[in-house]
C-alpha atoms as a PDB file:
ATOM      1  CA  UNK A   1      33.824  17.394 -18.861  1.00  0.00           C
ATOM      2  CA  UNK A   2      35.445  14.828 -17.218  1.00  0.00           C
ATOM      3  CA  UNK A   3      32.875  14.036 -14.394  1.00  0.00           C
ATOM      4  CA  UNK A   4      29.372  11.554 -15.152  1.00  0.00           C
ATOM      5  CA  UNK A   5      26.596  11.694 -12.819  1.00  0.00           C
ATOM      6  CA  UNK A   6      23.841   9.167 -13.381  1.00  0.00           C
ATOM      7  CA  UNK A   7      21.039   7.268 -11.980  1.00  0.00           C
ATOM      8  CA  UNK A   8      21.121   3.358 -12.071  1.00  0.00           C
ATOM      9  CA  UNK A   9      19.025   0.668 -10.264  1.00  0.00           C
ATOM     10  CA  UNK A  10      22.311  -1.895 -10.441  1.00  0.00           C
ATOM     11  CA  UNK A  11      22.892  -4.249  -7.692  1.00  0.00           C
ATOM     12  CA  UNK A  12      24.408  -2.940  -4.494  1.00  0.00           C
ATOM     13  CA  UNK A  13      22.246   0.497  -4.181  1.00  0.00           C
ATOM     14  CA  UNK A  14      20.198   1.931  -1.426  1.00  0.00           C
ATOM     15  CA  UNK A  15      16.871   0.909  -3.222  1.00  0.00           C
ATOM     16  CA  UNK A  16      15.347   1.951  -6.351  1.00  0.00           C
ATOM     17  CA  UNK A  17      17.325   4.246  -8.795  1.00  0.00           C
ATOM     18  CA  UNK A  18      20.419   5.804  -7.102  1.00  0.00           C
ATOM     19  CA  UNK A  19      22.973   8.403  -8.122  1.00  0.00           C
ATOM     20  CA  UNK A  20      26.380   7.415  -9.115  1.00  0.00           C
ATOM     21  CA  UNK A  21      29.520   9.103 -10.311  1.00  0.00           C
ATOM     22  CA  UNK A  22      32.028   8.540 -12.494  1.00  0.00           C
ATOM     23  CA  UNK A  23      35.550   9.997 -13.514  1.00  0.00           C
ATOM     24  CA  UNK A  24      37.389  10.238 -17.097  1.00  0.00           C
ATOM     25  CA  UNK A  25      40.784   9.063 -16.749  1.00  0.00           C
ATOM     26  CA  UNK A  26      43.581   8.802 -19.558  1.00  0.00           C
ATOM     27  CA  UNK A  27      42.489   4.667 -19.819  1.00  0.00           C
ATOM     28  CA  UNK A  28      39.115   5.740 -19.675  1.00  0.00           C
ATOM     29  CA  UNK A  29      36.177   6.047 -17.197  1.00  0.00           C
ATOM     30  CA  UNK A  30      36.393   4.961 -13.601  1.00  0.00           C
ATOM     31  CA  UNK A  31      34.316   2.260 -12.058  1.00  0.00           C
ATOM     32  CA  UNK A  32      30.826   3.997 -10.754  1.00  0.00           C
ATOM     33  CA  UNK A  33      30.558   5.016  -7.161  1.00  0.00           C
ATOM     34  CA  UNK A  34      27.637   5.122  -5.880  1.00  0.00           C
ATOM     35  CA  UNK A  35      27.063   8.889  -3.913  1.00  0.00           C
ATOM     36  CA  UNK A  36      25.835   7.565  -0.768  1.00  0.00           C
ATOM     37  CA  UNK A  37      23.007   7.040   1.883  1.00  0.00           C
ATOM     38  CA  UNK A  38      23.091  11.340   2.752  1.00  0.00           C
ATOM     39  CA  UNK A  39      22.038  11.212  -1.043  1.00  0.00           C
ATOM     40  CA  UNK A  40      20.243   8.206  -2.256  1.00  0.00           C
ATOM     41  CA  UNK A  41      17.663   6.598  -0.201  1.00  0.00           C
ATOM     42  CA  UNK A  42      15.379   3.188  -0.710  1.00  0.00           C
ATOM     43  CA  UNK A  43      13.307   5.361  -3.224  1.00  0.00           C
ATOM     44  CA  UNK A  44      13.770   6.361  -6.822  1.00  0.00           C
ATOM     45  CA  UNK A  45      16.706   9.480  -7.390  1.00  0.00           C
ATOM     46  CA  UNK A  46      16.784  10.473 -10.797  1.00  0.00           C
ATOM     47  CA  UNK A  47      17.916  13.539 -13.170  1.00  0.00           C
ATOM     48  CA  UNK A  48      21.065  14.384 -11.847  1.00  0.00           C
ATOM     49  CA  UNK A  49      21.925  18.062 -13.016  1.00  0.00           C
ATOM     50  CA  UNK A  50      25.518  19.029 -11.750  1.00  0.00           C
ATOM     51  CA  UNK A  51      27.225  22.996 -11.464  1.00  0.00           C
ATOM     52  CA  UNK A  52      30.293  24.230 -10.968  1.00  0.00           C
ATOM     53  CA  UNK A  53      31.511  27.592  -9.465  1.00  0.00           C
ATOM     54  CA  UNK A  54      34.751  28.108  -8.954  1.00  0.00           C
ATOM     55  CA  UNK A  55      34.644  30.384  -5.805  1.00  0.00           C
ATOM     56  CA  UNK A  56      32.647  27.618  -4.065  1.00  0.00           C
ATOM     57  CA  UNK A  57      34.457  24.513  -2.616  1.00  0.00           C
ATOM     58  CA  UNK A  58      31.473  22.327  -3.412  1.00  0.00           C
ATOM     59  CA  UNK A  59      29.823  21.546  -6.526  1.00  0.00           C
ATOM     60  CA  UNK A  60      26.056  22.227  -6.696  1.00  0.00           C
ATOM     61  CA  UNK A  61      23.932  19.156  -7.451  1.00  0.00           C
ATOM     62  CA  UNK A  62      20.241  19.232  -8.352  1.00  0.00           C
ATOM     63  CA  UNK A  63      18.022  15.958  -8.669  1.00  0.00           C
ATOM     64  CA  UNK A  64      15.098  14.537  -8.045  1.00  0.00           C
ATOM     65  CA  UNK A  65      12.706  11.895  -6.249  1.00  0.00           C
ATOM     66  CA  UNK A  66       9.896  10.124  -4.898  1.00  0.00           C
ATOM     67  CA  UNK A  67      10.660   9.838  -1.662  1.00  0.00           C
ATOM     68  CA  UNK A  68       7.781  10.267   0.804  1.00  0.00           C
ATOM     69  CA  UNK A  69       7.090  13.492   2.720  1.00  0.00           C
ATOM     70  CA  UNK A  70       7.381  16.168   0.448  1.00  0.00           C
ATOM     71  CA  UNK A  71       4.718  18.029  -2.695  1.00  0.00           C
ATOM     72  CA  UNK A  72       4.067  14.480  -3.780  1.00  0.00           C
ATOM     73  CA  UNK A  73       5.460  12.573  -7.258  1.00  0.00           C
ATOM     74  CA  UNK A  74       8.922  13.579  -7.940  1.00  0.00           C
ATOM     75  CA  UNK A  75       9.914  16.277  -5.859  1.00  0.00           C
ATOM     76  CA  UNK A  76      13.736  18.451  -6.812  1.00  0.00           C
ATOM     77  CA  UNK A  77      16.033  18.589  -4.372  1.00  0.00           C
ATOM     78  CA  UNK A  78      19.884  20.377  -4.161  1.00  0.00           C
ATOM     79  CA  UNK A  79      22.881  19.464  -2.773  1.00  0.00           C
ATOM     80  CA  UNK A  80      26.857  20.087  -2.344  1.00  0.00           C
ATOM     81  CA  UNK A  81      29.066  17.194  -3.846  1.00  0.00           C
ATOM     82  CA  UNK A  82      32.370  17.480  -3.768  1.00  0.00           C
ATOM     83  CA  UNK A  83      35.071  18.071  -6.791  1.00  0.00           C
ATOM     84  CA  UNK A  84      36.008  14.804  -7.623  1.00  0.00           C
END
């Protein structure tokens, strides 16, 4: 498609691996954006898995991460992200 999720630990992130997007365009693919703080936190997201349905308004996002709190190691989480 024309949509990239992926995790990267390049400068500027939250901490550890975060979750950034990018978009095909007809020059080629826009600069990643990172998904944000309600997303990534100062801990490790990886795995990024990414469904669409068209009679939602939201696209459904599963990942996962280490982040403390939860079943322990990497734990999967889900979450709405918008149509870019």
């Amino acid at each position: 498609g024309d949509l990239l999720v992926f995790a990267s630990d390049r400068p500027g992130g939250y901490g550890g691996y975060d979750l950034y997007y990018s978009k095909k365009t007809v020059s080629g693919w826009s600069e990643p954006v990172n998904l944000g703080p309600q997303i990534n936190s100062v801990h490790d997201e990886y795995r990024p898995v990414v469904s669409s349905y068209p009679e939602f308004a939201n696209q459904l996002m599963i990942f996962s991460s280490n982040r403390p709190g939860e079943m322990g190691g990497f734990d999967l989480y889900f979450v709405g992200i918008p149509k870019f």
